[in-house]
PDB file of N, CA and C in Angstrom:
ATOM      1  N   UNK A   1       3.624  -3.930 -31.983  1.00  0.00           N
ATOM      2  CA  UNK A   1       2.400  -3.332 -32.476  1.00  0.00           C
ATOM      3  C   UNK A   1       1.406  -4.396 -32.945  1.00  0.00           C
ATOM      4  N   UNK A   2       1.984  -5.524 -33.516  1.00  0.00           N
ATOM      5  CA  UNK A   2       1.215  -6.583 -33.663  1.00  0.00           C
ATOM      6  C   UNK A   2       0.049  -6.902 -32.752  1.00  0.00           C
ATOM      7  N   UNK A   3       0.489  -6.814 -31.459  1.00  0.00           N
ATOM      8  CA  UNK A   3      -0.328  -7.719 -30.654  1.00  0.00           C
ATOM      9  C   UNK A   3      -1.566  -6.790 -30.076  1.00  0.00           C
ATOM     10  N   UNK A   4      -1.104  -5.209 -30.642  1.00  0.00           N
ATOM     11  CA  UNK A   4      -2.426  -4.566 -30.196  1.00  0.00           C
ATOM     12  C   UNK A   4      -3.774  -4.686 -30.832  1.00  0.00           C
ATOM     13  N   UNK A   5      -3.659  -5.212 -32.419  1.00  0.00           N
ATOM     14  CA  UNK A   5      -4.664  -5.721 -32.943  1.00  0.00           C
ATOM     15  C   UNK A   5      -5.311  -6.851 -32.466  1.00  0.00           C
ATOM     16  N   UNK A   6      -4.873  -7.509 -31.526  1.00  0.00           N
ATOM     17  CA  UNK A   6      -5.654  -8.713 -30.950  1.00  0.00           C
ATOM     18  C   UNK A   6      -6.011  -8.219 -29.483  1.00  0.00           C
ATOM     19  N   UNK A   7      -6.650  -7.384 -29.382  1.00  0.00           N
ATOM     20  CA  UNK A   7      -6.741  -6.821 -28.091  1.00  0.00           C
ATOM     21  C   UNK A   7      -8.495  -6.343 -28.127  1.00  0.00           C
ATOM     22  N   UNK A   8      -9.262  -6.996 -27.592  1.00  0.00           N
ATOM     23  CA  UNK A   8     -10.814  -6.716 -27.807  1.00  0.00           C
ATOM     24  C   UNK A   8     -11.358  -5.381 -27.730  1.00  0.00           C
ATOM     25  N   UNK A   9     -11.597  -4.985 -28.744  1.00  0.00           N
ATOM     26  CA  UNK A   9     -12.281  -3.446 -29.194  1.00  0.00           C
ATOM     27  C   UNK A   9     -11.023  -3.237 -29.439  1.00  0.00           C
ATOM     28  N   UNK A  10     -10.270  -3.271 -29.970  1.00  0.00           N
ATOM     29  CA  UNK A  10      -9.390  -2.388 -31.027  1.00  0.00           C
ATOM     30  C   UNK A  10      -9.867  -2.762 -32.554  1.00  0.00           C
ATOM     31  N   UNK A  11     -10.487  -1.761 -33.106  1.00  0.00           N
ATOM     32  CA  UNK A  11     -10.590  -2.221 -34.602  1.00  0.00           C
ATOM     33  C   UNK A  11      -9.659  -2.137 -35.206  1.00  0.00           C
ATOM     34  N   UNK A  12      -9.653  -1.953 -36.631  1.00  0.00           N
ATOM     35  CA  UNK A  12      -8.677  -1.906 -37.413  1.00  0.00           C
ATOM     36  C   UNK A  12      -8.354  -0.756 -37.678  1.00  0.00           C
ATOM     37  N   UNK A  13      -9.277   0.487 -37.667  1.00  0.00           N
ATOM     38  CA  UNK A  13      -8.749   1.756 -38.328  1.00  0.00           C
ATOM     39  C   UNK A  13      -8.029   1.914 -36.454  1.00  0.00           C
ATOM     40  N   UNK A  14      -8.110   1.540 -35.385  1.00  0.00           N
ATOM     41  CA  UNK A  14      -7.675   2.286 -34.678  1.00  0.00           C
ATOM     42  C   UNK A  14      -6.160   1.295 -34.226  1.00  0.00           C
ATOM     43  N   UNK A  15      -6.071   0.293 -34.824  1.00  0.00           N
ATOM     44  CA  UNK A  15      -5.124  -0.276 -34.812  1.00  0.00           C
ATOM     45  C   UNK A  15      -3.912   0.338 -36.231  1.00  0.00           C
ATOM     46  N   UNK A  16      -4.624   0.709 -37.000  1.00  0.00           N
ATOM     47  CA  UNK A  16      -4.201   1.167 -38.566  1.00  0.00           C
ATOM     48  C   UNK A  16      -3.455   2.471 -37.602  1.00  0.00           C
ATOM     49  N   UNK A  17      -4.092   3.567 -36.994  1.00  0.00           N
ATOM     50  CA  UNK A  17      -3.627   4.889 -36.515  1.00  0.00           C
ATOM     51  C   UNK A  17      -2.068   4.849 -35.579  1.00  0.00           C
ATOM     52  N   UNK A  18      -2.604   3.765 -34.794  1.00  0.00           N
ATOM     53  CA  UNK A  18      -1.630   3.280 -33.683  1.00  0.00           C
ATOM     54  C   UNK A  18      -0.271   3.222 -33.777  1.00  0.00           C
ATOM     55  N   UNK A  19      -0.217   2.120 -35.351  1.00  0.00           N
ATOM     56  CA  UNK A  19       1.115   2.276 -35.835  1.00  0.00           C
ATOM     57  C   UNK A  19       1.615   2.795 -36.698  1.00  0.00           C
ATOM     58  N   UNK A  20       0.591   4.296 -37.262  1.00  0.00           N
ATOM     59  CA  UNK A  20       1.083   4.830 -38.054  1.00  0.00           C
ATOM     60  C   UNK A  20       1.748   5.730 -37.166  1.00  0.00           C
ATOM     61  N   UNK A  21       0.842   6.341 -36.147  1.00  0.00           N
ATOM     62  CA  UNK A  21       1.215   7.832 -35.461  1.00  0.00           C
ATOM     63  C   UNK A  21       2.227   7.404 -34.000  1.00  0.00           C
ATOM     64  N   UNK A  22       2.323   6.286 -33.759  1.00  0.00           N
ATOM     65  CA  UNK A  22       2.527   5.911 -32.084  1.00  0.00           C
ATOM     66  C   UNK A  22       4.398   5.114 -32.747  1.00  0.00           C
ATOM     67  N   UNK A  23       5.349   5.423 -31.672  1.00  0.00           N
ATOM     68  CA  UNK A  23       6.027   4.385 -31.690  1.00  0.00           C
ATOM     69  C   UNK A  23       6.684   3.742 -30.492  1.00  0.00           C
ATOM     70  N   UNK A  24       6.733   2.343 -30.503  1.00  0.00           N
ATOM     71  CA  UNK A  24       7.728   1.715 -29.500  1.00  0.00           C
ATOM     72  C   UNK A  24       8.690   1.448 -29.528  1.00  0.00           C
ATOM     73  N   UNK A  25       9.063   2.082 -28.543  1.00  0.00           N
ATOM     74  CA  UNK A  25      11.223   2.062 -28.976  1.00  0.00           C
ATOM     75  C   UNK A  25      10.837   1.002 -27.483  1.00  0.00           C
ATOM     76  N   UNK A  26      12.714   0.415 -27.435  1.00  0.00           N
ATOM     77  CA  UNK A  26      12.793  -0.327 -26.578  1.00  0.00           C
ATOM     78  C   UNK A  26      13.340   0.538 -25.510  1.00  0.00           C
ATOM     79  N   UNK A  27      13.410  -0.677 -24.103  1.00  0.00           N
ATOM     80  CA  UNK A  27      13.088   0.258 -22.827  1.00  0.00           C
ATOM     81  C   UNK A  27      14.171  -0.788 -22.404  1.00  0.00           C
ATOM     82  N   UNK A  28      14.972   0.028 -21.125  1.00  0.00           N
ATOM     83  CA  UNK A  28      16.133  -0.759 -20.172  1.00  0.00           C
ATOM     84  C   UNK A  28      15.516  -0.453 -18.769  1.00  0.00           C
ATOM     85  N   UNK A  29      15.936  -1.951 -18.105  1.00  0.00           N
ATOM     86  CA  UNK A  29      15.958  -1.238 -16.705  1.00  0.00           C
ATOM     87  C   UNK A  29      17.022  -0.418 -16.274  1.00  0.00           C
ATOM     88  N   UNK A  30      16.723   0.463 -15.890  1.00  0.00           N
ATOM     89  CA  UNK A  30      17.934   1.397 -15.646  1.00  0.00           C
ATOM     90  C   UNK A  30      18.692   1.018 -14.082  1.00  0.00           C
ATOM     91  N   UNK A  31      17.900   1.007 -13.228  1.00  0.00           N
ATOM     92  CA  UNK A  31      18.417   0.591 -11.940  1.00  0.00           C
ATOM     93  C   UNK A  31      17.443  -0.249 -11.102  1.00  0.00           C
ATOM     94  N   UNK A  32      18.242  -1.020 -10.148  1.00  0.00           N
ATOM     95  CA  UNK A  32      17.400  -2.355  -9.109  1.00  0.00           C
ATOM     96  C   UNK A  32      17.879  -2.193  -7.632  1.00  0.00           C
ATOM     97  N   UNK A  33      17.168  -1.815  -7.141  1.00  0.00           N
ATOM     98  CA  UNK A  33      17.888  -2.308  -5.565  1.00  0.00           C
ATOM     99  C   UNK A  33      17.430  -3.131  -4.815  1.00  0.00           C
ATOM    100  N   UNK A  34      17.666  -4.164  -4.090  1.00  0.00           N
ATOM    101  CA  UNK A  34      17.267  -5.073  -3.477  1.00  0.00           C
ATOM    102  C   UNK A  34      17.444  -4.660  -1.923  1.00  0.00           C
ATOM    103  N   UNK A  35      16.872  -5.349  -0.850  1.00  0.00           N
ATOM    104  CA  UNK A  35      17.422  -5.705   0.350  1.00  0.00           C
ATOM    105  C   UNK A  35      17.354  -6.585   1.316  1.00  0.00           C
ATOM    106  N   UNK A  36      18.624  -6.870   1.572  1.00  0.00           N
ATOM    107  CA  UNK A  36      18.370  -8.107   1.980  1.00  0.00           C
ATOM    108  C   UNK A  36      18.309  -8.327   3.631  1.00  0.00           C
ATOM    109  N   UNK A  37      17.884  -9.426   3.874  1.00  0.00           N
ATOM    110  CA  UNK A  37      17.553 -10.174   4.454  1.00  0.00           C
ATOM    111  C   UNK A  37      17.609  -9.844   6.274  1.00  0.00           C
ATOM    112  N   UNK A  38      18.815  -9.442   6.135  1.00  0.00           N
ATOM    113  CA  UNK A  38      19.180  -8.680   7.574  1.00  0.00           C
ATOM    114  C   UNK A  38      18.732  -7.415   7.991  1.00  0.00           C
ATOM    115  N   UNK A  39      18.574  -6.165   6.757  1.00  0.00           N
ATOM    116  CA  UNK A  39      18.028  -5.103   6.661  1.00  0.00           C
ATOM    117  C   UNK A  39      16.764  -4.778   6.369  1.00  0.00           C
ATOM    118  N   UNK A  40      16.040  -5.725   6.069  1.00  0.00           N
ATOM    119  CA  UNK A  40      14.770  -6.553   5.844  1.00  0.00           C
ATOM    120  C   UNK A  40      13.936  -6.602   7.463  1.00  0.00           C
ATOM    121  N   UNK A  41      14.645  -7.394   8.080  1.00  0.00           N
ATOM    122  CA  UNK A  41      14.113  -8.064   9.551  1.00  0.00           C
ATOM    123  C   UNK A  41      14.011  -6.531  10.213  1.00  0.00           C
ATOM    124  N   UNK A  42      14.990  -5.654  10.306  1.00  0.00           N
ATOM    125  CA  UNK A  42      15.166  -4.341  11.018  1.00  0.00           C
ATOM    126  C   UNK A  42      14.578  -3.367  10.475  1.00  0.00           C
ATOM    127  N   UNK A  43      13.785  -2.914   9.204  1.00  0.00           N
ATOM    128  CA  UNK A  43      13.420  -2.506   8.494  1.00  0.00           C
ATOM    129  C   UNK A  43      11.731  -3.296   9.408  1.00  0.00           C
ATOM    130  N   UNK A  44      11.561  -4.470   8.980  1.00  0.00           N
ATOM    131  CA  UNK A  44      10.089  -4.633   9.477  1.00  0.00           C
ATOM    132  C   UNK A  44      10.124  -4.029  10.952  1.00  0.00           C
ATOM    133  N   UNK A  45      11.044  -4.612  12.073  1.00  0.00           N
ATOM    134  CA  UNK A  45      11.062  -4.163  13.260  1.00  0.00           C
ATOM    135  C   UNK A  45      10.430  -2.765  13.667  1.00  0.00           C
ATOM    136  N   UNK A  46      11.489  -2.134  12.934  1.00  0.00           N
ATOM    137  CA  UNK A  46      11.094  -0.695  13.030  1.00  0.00           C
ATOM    138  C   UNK A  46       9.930  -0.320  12.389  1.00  0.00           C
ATOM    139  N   UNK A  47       9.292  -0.819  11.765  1.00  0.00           N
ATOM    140  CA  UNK A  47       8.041  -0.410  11.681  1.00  0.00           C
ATOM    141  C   UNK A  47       7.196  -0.985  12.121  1.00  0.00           C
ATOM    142  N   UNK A  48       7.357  -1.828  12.825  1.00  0.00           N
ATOM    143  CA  UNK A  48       6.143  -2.525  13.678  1.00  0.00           C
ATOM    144  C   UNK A  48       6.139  -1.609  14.905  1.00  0.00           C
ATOM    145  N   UNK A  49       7.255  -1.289  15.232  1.00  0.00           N
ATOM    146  CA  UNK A  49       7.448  -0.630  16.717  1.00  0.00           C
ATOM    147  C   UNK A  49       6.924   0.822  16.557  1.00  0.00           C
ATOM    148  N   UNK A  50       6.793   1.703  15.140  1.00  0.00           N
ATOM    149  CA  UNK A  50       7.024   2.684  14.922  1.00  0.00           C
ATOM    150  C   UNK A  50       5.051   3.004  14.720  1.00  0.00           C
ATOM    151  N   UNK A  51       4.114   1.741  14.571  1.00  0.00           N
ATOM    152  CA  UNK A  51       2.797   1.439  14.367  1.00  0.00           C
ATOM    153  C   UNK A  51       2.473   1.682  16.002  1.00  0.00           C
ATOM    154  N   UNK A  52       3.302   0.901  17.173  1.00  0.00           N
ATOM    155  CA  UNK A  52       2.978   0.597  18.093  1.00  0.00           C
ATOM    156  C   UNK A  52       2.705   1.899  19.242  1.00  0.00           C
ATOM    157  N   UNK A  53       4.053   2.537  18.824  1.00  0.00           N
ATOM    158  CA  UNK A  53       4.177   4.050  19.720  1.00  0.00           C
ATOM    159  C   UNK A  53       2.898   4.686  18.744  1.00  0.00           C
ATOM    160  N   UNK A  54       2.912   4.772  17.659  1.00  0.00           N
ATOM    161  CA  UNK A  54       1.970   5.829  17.279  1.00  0.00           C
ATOM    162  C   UNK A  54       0.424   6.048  18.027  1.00  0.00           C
ATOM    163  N   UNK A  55       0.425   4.054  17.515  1.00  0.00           N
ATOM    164  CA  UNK A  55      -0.949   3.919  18.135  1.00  0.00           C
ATOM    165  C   UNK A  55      -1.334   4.244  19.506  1.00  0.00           C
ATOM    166  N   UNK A  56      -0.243   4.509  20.593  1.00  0.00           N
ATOM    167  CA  UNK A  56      -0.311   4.937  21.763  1.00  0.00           C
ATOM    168  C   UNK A  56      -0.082   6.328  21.817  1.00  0.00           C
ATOM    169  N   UNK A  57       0.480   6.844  20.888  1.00  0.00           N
ATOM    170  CA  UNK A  57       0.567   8.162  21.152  1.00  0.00           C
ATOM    171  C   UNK A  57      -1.090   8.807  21.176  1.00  0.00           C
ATOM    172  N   UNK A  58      -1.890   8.434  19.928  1.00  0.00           N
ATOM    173  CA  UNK A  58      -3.114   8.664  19.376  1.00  0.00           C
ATOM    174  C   UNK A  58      -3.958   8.531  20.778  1.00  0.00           C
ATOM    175  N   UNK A  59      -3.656   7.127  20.796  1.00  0.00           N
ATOM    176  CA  UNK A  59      -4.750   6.741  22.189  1.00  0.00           C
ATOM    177  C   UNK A  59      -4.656   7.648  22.998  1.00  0.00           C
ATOM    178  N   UNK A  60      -3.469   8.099  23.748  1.00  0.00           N
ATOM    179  CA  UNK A  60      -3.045   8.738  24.968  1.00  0.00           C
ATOM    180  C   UNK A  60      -3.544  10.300  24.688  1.00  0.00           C
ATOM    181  N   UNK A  61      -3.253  10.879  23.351  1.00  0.00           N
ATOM    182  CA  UNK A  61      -4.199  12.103  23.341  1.00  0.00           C
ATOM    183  C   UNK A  61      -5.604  11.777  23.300  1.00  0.00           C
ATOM    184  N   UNK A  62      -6.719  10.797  23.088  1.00  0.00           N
ATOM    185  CA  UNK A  62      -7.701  10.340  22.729  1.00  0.00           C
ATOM    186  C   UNK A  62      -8.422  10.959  24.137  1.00  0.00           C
ATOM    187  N   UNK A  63      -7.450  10.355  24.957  1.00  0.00           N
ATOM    188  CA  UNK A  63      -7.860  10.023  26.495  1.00  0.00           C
ATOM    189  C   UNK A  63      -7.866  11.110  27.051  1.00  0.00           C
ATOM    190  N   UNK A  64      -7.180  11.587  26.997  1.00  0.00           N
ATOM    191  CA  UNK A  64      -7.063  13.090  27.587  1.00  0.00           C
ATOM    192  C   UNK A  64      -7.723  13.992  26.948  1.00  0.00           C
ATOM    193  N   UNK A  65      -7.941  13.922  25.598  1.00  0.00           N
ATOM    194  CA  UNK A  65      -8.883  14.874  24.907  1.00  0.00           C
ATOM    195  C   UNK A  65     -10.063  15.238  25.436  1.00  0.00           C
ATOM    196  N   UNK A  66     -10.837  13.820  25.326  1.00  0.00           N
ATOM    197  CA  UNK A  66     -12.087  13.424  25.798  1.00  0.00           C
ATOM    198  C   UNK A  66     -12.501  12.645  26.997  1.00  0.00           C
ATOM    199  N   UNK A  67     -13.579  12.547  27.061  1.00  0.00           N
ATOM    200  CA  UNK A  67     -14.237  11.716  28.828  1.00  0.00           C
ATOM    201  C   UNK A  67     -13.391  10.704  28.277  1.00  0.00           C
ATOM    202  N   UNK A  68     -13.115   9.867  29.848  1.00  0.00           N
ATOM    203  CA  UNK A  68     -12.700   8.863  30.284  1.00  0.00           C
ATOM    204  C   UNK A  68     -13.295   7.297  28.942  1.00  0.00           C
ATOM    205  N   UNK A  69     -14.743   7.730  28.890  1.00  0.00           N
ATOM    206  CA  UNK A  69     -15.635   6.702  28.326  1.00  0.00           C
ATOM    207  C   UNK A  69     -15.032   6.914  26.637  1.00  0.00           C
ATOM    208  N   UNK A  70     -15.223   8.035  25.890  1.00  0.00           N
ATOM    209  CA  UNK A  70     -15.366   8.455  24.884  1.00  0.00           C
ATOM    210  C   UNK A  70     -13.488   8.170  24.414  1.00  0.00           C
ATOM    211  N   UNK A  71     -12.787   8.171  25.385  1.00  0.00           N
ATOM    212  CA  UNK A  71     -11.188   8.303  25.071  1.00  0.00           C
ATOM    213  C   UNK A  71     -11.104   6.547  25.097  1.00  0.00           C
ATOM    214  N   UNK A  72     -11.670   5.487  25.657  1.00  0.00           N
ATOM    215  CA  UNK A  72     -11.590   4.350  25.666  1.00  0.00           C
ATOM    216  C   UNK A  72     -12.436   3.720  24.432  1.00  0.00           C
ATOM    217  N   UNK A  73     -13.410   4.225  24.287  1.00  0.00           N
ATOM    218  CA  UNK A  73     -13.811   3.777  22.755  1.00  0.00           C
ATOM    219  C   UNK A  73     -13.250   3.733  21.221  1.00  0.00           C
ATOM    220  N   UNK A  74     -12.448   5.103  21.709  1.00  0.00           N
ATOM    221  CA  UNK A  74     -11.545   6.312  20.757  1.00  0.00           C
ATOM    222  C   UNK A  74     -10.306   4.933  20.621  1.00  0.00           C
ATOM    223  N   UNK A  75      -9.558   5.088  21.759  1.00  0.00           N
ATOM    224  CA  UNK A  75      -8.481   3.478  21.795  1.00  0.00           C
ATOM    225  C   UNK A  75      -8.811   2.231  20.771  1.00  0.00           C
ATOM    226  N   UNK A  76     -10.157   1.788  21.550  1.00  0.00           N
ATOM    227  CA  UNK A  76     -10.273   0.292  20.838  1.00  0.00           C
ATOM    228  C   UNK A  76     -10.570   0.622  19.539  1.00  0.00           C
ATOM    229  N   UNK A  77     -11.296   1.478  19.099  1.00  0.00           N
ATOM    230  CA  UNK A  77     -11.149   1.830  17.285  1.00  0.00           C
ATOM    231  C   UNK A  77     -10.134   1.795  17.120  1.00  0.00           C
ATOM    232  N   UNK A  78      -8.811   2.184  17.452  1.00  0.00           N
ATOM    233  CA  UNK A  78      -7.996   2.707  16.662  1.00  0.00           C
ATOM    234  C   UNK A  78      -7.123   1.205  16.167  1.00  0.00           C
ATOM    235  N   UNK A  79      -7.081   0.455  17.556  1.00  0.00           N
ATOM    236  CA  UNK A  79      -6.445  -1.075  17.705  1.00  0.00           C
ATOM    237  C   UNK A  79      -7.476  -1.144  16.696  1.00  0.00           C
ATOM    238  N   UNK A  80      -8.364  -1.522  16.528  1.00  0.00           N
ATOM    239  CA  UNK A  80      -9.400  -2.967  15.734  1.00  0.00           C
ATOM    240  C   UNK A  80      -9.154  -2.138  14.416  1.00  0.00           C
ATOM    241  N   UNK A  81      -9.064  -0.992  13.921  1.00  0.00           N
ATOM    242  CA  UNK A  81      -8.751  -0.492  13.395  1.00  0.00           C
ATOM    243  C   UNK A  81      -7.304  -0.894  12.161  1.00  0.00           C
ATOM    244  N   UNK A  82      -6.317  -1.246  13.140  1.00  0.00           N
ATOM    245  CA  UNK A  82      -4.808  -1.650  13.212  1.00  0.00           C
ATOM    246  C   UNK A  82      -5.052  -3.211  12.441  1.00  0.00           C
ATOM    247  N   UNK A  83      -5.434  -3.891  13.464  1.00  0.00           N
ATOM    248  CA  UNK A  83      -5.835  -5.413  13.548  1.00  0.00           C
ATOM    249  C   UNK A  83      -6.409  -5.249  12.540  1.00  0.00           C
ATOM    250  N   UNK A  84      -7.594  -4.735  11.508  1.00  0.00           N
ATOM    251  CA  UNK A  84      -8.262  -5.267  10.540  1.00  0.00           C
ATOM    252  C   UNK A  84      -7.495  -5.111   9.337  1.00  0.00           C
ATOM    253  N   UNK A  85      -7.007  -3.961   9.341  1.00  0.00           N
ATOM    254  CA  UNK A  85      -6.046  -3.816   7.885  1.00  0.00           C
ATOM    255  C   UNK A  85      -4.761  -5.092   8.138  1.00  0.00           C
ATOM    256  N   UNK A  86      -4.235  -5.597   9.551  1.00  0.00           N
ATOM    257  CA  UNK A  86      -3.527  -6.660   9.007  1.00  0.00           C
ATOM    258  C   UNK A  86      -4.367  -8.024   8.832  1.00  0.00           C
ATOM    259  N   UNK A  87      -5.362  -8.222   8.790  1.00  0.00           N
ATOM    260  CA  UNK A  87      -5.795  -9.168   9.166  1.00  0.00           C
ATOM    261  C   UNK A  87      -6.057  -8.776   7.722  1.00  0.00           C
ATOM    262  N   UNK A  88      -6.913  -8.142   6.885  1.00  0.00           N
ATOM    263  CA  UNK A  88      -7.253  -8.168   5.215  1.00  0.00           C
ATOM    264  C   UNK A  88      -5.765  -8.271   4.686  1.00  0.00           C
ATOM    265  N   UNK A  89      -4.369  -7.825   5.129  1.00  0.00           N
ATOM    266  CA  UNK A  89      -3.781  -7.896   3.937  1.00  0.00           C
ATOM    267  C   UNK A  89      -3.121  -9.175   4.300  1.00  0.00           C
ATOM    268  N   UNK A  90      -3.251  -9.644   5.501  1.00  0.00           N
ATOM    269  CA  UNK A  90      -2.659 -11.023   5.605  1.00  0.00           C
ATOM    270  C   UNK A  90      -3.773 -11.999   4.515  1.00  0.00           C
ATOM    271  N   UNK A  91      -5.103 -11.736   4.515  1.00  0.00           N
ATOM    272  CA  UNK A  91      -5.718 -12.719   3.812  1.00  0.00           C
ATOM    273  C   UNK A  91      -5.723 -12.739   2.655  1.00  0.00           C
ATOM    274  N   UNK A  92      -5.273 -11.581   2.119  1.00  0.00           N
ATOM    275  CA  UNK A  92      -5.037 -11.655   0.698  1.00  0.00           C
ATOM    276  C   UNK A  92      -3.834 -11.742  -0.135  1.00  0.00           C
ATOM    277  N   UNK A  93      -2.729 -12.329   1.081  1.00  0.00           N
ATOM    278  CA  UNK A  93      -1.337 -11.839   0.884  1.00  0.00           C
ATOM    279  C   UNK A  93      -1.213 -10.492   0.597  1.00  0.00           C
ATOM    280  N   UNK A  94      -1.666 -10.100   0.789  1.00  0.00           N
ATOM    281  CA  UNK A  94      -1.090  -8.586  -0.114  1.00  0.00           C
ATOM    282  C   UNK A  94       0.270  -7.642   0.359  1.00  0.00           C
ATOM    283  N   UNK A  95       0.772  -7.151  -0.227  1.00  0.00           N
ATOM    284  CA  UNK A  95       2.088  -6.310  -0.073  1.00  0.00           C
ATOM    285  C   UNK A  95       1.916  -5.309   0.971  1.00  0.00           C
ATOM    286  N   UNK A  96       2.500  -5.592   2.714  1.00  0.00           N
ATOM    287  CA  UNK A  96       2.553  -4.230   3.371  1.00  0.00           C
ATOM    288  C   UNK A  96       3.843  -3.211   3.094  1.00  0.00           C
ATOM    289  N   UNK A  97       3.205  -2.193   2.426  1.00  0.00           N
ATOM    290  CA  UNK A  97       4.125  -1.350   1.936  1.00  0.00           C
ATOM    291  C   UNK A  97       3.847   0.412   2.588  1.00  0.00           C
ATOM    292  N   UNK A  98       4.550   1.231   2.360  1.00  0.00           N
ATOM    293  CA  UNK A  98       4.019   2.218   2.544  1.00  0.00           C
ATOM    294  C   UNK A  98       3.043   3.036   1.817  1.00  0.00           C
ATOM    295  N   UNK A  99       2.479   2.222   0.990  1.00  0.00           N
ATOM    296  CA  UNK A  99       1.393   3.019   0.103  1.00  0.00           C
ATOM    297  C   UNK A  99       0.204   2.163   0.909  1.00  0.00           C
ATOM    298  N   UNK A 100       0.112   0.885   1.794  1.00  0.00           N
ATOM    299  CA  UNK A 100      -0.942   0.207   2.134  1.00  0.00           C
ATOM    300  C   UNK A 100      -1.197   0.621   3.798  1.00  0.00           C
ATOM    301  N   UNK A 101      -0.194   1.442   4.061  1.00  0.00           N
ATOM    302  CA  UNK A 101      -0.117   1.820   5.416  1.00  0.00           C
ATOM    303  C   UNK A 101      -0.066   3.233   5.946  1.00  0.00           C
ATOM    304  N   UNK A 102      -0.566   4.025   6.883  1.00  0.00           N
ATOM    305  CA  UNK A 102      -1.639   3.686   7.812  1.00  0.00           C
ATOM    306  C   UNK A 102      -2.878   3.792   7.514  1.00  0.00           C
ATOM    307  N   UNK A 103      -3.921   2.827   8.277  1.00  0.00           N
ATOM    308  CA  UNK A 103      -4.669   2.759   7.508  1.00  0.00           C
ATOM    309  C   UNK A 103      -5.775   3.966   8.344  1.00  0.00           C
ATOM    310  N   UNK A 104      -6.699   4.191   7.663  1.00  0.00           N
ATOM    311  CA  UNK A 104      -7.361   5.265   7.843  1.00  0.00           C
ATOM    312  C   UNK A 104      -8.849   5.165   8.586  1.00  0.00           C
ATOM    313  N   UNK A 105      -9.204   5.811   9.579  1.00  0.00           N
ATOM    314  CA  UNK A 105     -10.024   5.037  10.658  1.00  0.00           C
ATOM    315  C   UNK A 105     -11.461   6.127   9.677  1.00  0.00           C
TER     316      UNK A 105
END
């Protein structure tokens, strides 16, 4: 509770309330799972492959949906589409996870 008083815009009466009315009990991690390394590689696999069919599935109704012209435009959005979200999260390192994926045209 200490350290919430040093926290910019906390005054004192609302630091005074904090630890009258609020408490912090301590916390456990309860559980961790890791995975490794082998299940990792097959785990990315499959979702690279699982990006790849989609994106063809999409295309392939695209094409058939619409004109010839309009179903080939429909395609390359969807790739550059693909390509830009890895290309931002490669530049920012950022975590491909399933909350960062698919991305939304």
């Amino acid at each position: 509770m200490s350290q919430i008083s040093a926290v910019p815009g906390v005054t004192s009466n609302v630091s005074r309330v904090l630890s009258d009315k609020a408490f912090l009990g301590a916390f456990n991690v309860r559980d961790q799972e890791t995975v490794g390394p082998q299940v990792g590689r097959e785990l990315q696999q499959k979702a690279i492959w699982a990006v790849v069919f989609s994106t063809l599935a999409m295309g392939l109704y695209l094409w058939i949906r619409f004109d010839l012209m309009f179903g080939v435009a429909a395609i390359v959005c969807i790739v550059h589409d693909v390509m830009v979200s890895l290309a931002f999260l490669g530049m920012i390192n950022g975590e491909f996870s399933l909350t960062s994926w698919p991305p939304s045209c």
